[in-house]
PDB file of N, CA and C in Angstrom:
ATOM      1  N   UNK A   1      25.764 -13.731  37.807  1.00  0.00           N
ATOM      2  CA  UNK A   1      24.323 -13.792  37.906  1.00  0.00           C
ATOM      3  C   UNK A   1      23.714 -12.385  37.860  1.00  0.00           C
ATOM      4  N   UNK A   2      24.185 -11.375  38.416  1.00  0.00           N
ATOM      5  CA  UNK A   2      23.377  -9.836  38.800  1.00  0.00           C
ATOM      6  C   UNK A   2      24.221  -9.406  36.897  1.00  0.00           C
ATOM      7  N   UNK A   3      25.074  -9.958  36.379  1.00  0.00           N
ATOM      8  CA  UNK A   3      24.913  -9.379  34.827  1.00  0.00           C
ATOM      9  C   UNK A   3      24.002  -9.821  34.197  1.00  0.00           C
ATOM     10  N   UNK A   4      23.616 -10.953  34.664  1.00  0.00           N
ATOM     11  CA  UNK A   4      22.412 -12.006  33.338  1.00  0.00           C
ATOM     12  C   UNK A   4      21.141 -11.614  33.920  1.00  0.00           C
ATOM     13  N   UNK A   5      21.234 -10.704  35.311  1.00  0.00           N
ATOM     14  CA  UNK A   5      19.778 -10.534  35.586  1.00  0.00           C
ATOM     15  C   UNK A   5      19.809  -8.831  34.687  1.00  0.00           C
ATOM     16  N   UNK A   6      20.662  -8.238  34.475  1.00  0.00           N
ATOM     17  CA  UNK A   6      20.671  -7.207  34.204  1.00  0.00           C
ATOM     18  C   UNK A   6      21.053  -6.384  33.168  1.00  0.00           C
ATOM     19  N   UNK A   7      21.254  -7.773  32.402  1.00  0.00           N
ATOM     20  CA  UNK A   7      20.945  -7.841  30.542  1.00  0.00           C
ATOM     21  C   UNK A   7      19.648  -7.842  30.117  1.00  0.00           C
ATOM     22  N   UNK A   8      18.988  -9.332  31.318  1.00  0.00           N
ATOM     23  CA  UNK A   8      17.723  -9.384  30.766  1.00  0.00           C
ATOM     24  C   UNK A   8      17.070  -8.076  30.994  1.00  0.00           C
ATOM     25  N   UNK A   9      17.129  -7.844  31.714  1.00  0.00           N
ATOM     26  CA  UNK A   9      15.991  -6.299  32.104  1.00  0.00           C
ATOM     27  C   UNK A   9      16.052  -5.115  31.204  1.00  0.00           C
ATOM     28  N   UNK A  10      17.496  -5.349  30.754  1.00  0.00           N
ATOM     29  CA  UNK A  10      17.360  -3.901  29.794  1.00  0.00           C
ATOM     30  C   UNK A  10      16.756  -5.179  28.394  1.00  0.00           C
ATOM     31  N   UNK A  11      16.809  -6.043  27.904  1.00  0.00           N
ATOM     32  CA  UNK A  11      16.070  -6.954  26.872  1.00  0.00           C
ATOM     33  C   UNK A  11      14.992  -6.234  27.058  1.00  0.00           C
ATOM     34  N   UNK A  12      14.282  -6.852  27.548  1.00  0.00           N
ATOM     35  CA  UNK A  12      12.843  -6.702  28.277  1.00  0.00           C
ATOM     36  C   UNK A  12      12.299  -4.882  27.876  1.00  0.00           C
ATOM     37  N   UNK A  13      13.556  -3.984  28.500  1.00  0.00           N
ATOM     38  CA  UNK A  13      12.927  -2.694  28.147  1.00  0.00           C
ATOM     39  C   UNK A  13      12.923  -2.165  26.799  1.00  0.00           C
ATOM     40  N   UNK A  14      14.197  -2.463  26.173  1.00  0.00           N
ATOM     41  CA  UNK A  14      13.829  -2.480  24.797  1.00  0.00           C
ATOM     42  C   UNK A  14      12.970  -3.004  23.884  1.00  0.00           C
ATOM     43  N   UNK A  15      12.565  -4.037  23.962  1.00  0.00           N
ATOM     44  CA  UNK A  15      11.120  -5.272  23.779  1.00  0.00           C
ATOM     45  C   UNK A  15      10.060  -4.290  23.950  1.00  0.00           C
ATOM     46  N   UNK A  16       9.932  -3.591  25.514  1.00  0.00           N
ATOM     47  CA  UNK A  16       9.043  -3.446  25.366  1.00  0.00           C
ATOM     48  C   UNK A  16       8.548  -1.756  24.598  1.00  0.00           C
ATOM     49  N   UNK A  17       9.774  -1.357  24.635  1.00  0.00           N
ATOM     50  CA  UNK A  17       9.587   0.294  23.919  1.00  0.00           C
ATOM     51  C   UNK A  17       9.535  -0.064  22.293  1.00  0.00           C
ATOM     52  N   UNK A  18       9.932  -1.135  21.750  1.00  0.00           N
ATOM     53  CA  UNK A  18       9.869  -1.514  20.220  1.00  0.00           C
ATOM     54  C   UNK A  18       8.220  -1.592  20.213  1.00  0.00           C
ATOM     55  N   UNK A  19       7.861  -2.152  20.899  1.00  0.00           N
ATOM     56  CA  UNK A  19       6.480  -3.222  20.983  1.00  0.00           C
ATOM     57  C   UNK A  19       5.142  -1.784  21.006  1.00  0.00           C
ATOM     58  N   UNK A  20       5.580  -0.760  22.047  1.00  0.00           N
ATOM     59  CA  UNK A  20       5.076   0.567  22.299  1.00  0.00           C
ATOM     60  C   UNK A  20       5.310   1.169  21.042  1.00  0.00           C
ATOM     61  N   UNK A  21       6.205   1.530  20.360  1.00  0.00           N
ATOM     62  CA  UNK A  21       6.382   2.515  19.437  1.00  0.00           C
ATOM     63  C   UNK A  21       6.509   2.145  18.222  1.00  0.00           C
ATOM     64  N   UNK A  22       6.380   0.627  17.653  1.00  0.00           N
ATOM     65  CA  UNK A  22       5.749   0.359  16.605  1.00  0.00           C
ATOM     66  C   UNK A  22       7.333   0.412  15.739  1.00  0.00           C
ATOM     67  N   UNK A  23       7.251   0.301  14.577  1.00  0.00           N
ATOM     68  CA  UNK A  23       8.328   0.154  13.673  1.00  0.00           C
ATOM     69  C   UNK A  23       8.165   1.890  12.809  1.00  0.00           C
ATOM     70  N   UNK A  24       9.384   1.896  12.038  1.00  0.00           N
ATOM     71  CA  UNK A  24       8.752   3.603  11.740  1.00  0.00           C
ATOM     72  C   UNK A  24       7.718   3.704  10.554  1.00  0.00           C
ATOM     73  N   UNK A  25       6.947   4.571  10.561  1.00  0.00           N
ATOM     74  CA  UNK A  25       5.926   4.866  10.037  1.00  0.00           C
ATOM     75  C   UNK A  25       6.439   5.155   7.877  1.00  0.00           C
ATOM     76  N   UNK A  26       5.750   4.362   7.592  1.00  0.00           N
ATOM     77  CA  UNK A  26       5.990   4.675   5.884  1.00  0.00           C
ATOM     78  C   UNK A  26       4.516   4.872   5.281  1.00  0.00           C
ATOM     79  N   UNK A  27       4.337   5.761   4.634  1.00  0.00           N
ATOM     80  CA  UNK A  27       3.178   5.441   3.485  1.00  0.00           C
ATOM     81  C   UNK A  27       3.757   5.423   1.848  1.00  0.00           C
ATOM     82  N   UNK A  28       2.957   4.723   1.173  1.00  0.00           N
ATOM     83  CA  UNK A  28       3.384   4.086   0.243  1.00  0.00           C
ATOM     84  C   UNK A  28       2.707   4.782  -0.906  1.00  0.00           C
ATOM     85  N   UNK A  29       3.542   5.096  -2.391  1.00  0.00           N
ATOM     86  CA  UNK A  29       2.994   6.146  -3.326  1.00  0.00           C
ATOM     87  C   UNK A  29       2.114   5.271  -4.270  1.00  0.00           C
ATOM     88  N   UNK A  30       0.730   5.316  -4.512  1.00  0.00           N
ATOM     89  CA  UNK A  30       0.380   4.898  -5.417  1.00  0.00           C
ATOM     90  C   UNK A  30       1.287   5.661  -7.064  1.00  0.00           C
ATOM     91  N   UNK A  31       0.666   3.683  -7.882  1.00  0.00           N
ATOM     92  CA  UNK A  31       1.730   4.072  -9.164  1.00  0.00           C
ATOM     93  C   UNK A  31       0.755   5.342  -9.953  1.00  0.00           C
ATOM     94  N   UNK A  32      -0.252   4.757  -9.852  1.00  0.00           N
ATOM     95  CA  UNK A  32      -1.551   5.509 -10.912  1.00  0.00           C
ATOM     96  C   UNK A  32      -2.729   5.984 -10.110  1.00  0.00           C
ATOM     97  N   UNK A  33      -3.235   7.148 -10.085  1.00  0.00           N
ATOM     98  CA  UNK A  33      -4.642   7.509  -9.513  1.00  0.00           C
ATOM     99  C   UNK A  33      -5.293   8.463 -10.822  1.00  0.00           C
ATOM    100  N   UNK A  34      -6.657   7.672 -10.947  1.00  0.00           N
ATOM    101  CA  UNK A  34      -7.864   8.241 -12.081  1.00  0.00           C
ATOM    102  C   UNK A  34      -8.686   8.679 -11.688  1.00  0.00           C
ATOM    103  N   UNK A  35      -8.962  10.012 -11.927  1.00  0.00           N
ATOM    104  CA  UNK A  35      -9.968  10.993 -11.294  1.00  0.00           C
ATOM    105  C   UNK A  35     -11.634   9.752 -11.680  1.00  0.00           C
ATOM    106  N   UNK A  36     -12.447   9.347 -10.385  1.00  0.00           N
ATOM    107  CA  UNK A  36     -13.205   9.170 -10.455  1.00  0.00           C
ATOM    108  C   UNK A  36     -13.197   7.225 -10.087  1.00  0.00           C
ATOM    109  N   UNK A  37     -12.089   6.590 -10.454  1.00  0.00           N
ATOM    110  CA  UNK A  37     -11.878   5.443  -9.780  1.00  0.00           C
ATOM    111  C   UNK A  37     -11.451   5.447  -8.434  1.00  0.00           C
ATOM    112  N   UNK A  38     -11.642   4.299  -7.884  1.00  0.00           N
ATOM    113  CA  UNK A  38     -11.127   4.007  -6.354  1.00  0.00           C
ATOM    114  C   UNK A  38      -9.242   3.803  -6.673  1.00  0.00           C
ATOM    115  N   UNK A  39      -8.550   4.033  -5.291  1.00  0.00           N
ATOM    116  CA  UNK A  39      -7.399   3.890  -5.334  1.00  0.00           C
ATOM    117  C   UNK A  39      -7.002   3.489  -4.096  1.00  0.00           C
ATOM    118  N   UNK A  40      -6.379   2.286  -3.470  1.00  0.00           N
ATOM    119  CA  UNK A  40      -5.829   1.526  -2.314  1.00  0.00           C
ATOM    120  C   UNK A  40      -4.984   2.111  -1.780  1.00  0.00           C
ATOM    121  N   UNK A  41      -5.000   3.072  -0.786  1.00  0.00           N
ATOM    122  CA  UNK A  41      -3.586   3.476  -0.323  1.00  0.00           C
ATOM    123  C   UNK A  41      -3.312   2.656   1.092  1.00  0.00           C
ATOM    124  N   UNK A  42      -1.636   2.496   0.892  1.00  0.00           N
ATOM    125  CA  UNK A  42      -1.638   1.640   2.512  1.00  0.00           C
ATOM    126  C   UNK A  42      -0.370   2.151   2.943  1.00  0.00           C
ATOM    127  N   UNK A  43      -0.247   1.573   4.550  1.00  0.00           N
ATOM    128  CA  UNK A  43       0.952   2.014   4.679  1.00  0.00           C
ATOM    129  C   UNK A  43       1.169   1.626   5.860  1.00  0.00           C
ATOM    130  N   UNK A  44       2.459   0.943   6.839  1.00  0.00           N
ATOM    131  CA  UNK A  44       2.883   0.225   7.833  1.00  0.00           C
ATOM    132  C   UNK A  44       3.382   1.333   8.915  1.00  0.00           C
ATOM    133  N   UNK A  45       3.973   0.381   9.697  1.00  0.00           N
ATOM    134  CA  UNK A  45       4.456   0.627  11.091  1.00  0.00           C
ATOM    135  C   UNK A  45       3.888   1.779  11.592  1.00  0.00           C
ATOM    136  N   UNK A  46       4.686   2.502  12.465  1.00  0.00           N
ATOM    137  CA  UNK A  46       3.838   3.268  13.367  1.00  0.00           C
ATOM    138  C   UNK A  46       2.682   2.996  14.023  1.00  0.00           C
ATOM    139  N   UNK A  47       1.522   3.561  15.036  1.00  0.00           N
ATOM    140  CA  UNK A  47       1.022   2.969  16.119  1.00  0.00           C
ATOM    141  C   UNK A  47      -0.616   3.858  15.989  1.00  0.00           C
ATOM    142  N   UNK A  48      -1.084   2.579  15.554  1.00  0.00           N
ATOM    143  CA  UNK A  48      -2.754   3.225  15.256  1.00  0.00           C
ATOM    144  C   UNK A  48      -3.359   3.235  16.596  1.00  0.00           C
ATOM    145  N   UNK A  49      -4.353   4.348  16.374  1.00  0.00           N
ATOM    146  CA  UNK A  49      -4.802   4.687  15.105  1.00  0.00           C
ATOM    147  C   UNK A  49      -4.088   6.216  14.291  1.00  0.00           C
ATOM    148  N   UNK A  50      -4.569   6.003  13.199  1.00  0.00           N
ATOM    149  CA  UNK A  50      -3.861   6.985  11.939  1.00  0.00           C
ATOM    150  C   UNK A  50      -4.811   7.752  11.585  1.00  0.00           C
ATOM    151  N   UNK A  51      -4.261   8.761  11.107  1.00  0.00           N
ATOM    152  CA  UNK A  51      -4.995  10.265  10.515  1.00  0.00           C
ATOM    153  C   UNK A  51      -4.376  10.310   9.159  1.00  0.00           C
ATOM    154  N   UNK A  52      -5.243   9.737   8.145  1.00  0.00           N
ATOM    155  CA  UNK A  52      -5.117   9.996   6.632  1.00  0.00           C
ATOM    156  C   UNK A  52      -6.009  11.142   6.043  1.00  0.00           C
ATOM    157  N   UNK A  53      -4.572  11.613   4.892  1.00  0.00           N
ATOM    158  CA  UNK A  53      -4.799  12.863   4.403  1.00  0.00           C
ATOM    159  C   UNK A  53      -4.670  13.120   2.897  1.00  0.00           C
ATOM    160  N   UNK A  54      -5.437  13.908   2.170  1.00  0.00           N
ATOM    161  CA  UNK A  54      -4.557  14.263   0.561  1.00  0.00           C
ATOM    162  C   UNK A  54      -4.254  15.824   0.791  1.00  0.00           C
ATOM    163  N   UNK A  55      -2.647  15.753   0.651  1.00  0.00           N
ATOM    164  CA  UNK A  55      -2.061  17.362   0.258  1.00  0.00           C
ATOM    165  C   UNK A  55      -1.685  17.823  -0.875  1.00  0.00           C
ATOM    166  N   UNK A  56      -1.778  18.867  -0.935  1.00  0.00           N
ATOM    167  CA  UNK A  56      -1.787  19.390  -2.613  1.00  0.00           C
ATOM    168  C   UNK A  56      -0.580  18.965  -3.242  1.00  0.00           C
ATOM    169  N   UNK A  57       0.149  18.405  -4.376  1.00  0.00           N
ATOM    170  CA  UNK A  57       1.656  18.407  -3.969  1.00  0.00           C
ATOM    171  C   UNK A  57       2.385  19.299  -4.339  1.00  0.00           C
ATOM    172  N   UNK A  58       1.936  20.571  -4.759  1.00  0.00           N
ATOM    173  CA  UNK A  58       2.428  21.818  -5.213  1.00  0.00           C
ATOM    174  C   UNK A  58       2.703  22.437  -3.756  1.00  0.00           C
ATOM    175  N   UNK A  59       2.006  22.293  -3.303  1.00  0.00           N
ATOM    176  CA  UNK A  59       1.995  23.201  -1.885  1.00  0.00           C
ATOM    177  C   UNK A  59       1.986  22.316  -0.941  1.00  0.00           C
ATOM    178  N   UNK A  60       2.830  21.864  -0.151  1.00  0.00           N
ATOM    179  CA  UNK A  60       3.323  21.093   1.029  1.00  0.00           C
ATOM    180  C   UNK A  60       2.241  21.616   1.947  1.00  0.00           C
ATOM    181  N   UNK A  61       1.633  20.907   3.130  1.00  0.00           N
ATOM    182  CA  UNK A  61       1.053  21.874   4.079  1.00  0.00           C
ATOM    183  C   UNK A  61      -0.442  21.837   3.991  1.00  0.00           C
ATOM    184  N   UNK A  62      -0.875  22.233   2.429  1.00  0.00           N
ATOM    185  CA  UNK A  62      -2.025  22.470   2.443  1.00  0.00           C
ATOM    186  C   UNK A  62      -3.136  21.014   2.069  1.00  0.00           C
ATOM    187  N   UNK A  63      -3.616  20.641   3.156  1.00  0.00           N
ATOM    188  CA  UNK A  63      -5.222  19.759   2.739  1.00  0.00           C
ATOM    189  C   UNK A  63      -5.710  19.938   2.040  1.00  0.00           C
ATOM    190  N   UNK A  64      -6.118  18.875   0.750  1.00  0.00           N
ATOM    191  CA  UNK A  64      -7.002  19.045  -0.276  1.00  0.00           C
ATOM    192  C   UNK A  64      -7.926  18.105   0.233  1.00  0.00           C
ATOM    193  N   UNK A  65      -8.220  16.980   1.084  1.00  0.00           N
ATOM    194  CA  UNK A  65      -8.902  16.148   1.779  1.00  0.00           C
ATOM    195  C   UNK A  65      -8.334  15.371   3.026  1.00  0.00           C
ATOM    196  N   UNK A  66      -9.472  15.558   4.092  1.00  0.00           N
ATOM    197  CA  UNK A  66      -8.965  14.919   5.225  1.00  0.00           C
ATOM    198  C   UNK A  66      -9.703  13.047   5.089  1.00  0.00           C
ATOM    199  N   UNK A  67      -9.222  12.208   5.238  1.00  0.00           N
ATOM    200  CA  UNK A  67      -9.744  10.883   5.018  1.00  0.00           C
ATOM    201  C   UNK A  67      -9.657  10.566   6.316  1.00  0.00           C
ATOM    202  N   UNK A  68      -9.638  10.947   7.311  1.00  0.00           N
ATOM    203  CA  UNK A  68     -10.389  10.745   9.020  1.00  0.00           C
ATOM    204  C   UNK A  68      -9.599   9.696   9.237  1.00  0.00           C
ATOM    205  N   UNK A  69     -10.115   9.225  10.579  1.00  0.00           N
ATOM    206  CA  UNK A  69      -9.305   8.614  11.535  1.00  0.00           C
ATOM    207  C   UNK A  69      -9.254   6.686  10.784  1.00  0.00           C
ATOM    208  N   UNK A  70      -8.123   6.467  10.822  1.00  0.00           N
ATOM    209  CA  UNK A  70      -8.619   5.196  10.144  1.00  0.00           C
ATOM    210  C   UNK A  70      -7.637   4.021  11.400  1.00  0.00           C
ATOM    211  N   UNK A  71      -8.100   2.804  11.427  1.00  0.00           N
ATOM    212  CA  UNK A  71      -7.761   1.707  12.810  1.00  0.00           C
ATOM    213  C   UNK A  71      -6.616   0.814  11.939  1.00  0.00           C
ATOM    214  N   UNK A  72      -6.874   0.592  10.752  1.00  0.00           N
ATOM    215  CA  UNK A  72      -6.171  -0.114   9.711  1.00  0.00           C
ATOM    216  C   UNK A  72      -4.892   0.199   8.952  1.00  0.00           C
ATOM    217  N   UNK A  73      -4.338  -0.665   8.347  1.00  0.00           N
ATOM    218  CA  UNK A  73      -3.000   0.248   7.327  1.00  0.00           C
ATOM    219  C   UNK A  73      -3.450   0.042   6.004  1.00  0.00           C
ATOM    220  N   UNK A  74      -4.993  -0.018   6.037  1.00  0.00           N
ATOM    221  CA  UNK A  74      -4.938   0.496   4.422  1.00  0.00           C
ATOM    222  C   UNK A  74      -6.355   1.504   3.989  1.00  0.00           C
ATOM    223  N   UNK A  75      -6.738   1.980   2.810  1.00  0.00           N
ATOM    224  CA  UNK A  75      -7.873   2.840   2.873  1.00  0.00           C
ATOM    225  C   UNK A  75      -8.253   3.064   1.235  1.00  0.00           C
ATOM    226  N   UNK A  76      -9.607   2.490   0.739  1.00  0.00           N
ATOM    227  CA  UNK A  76     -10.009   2.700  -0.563  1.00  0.00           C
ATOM    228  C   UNK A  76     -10.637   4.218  -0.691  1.00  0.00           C
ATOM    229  N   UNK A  77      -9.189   4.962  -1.355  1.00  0.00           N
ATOM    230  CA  UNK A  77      -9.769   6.136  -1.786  1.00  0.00           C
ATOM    231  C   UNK A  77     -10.518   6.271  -3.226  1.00  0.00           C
ATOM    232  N   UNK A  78     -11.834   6.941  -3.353  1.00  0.00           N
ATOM    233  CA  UNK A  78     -12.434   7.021  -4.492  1.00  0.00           C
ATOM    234  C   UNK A  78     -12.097   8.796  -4.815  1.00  0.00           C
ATOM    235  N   UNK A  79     -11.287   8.385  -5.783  1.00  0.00           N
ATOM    236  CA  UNK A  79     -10.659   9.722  -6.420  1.00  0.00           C
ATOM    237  C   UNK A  79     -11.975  10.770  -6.659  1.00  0.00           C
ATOM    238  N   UNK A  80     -11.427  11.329  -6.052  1.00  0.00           N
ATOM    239  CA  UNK A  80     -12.735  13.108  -6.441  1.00  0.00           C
ATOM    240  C   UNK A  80     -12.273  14.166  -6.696  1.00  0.00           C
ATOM    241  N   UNK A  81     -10.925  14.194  -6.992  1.00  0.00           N
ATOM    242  CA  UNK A  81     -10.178  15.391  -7.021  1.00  0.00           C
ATOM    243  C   UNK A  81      -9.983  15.512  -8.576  1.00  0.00           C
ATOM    244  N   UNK A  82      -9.954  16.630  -9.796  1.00  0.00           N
ATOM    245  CA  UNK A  82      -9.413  16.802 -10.251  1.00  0.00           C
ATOM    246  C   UNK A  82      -8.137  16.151 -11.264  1.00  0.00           C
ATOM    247  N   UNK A  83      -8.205  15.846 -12.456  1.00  0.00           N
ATOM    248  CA  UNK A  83      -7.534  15.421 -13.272  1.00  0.00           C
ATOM    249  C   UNK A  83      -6.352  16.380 -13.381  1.00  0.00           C
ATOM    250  N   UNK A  84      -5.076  16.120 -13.312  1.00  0.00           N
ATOM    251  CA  UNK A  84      -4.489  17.278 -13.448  1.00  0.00           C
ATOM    252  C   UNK A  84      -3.994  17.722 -12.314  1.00  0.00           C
ATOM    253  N   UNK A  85      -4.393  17.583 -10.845  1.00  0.00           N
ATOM    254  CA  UNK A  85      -4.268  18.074  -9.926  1.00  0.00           C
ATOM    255  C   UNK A  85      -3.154  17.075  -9.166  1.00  0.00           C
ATOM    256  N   UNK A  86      -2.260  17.650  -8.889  1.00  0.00           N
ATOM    257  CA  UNK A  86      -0.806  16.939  -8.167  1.00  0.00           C
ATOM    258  C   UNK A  86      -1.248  16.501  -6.398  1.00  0.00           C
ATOM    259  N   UNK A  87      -1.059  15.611  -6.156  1.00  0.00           N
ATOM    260  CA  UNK A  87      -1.334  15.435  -4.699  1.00  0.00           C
ATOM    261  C   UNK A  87      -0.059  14.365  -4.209  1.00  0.00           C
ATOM    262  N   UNK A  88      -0.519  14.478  -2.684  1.00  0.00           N
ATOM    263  CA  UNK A  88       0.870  13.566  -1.981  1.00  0.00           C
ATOM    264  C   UNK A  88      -0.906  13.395  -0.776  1.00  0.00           C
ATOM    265  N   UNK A  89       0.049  11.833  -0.168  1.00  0.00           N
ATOM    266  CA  UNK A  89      -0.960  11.517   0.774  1.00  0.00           C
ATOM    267  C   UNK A  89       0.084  11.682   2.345  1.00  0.00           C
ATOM    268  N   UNK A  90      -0.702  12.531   2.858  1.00  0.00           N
ATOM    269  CA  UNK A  90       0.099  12.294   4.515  1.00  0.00           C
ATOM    270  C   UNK A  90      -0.518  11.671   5.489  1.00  0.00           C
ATOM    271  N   UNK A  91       0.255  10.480   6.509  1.00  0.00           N
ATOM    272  CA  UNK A  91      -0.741   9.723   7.057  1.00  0.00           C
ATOM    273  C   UNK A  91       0.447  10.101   8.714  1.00  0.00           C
ATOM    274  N   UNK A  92      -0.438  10.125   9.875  1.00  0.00           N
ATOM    275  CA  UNK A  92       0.242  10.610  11.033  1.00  0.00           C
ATOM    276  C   UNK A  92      -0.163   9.348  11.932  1.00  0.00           C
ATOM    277  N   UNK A  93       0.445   8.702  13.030  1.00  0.00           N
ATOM    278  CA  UNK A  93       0.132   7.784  13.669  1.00  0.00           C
ATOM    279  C   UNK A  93      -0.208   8.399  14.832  1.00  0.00           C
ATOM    280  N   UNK A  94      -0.638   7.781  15.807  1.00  0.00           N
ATOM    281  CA  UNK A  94      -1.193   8.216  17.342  1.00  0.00           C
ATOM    282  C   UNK A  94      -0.133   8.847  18.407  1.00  0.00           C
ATOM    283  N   UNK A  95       1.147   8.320  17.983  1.00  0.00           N
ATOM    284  CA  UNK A  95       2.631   8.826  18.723  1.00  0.00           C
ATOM    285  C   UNK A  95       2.626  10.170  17.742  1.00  0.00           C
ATOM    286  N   UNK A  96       2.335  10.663  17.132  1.00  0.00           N
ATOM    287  CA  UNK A  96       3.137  11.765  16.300  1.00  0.00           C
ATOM    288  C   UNK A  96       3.228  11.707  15.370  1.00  0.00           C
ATOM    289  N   UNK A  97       4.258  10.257  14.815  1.00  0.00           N
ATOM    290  CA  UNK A  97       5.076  10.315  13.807  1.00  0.00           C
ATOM    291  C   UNK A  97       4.107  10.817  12.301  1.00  0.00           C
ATOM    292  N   UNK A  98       4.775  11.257  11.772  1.00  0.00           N
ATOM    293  CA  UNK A  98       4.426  12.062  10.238  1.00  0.00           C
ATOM    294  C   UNK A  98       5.249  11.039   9.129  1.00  0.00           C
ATOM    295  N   UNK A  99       4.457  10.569   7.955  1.00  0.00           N
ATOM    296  CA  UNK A  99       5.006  10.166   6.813  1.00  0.00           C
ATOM    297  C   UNK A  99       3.967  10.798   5.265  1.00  0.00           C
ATOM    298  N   UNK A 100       4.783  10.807   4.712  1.00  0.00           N
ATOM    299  CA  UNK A 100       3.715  11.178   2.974  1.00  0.00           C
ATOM    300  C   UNK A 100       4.505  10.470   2.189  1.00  0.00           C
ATOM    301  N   UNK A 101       3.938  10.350   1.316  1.00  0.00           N
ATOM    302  CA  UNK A 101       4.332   9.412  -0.083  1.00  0.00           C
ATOM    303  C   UNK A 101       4.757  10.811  -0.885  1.00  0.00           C
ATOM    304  N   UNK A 102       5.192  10.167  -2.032  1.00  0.00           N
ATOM    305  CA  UNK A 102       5.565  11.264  -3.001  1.00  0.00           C
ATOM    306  C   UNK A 102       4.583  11.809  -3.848  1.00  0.00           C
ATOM    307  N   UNK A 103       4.743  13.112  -4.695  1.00  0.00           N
ATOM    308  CA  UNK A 103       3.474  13.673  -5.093  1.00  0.00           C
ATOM    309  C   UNK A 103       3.161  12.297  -6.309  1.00  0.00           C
ATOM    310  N   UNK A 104       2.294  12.681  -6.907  1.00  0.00           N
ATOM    311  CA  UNK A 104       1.431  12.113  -7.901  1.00  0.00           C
ATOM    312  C   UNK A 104       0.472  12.728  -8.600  1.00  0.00           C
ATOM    313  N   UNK A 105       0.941  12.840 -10.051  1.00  0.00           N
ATOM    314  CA  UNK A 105      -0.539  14.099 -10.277  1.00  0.00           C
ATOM    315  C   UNK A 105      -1.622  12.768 -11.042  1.00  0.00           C
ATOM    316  N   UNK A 106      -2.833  13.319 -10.487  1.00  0.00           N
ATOM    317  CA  UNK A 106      -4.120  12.456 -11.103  1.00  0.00           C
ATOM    318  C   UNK A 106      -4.517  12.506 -12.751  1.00  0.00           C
ATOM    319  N   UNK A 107      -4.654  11.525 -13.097  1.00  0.00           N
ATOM    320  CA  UNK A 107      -5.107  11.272 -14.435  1.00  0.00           C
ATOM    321  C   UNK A 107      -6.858  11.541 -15.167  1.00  0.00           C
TER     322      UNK A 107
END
């Protein structure tokens, strides 16, 4: 009995640290982005709210647009950047975690 009470409890704590910390964080590469159309970016797990971003994709690091705090896993970006111009999107969840998609240069 004190093993089956003391399986369940660690159940229970793992349950509940999955449930807290969300599944791991992915964002997802759009196939195509056209300077001047809208473009759907989305992206799962991890624990909103999220901080979406466009980084240059030449240069890791550097912000070419901050797309603010968003509650959701998805976000209609209307391309304003540059034809020609390589970007990656980085999206950060409320725990920390960091994900980006792969670069993509705009059409």
């Amino acid at each position: 009995m004190k093993f089956f009470a003391t399986l369940l409890a660690s159940s229970f704590t793992v349950a509940t640290v999955a449930a807290q910390f969300g599944s791991a964080l992915v964002i997802n590469t759009p196939a195509r982005l056209v300077e001047g159309q809208s473009a759907l970016l989305t992206w799962s797990g991890g624990v909103a709210p999220y901080e979406l971003s466009v980084q240059a994709g030449n240069a890791p690091g550097k912000t070419l647009e901050d797309l603010g705090k968003q509650d959701g896993t998805s976000f209609t970006w209307q391309v304003d950047i540059a034809a020609g111009t390589s970007v990656e999107f980085e999206v950060v969840d409320s725990a920390g975690s960091v994900a980006q998609s792969a670069a993509v240069t705009i059409q």
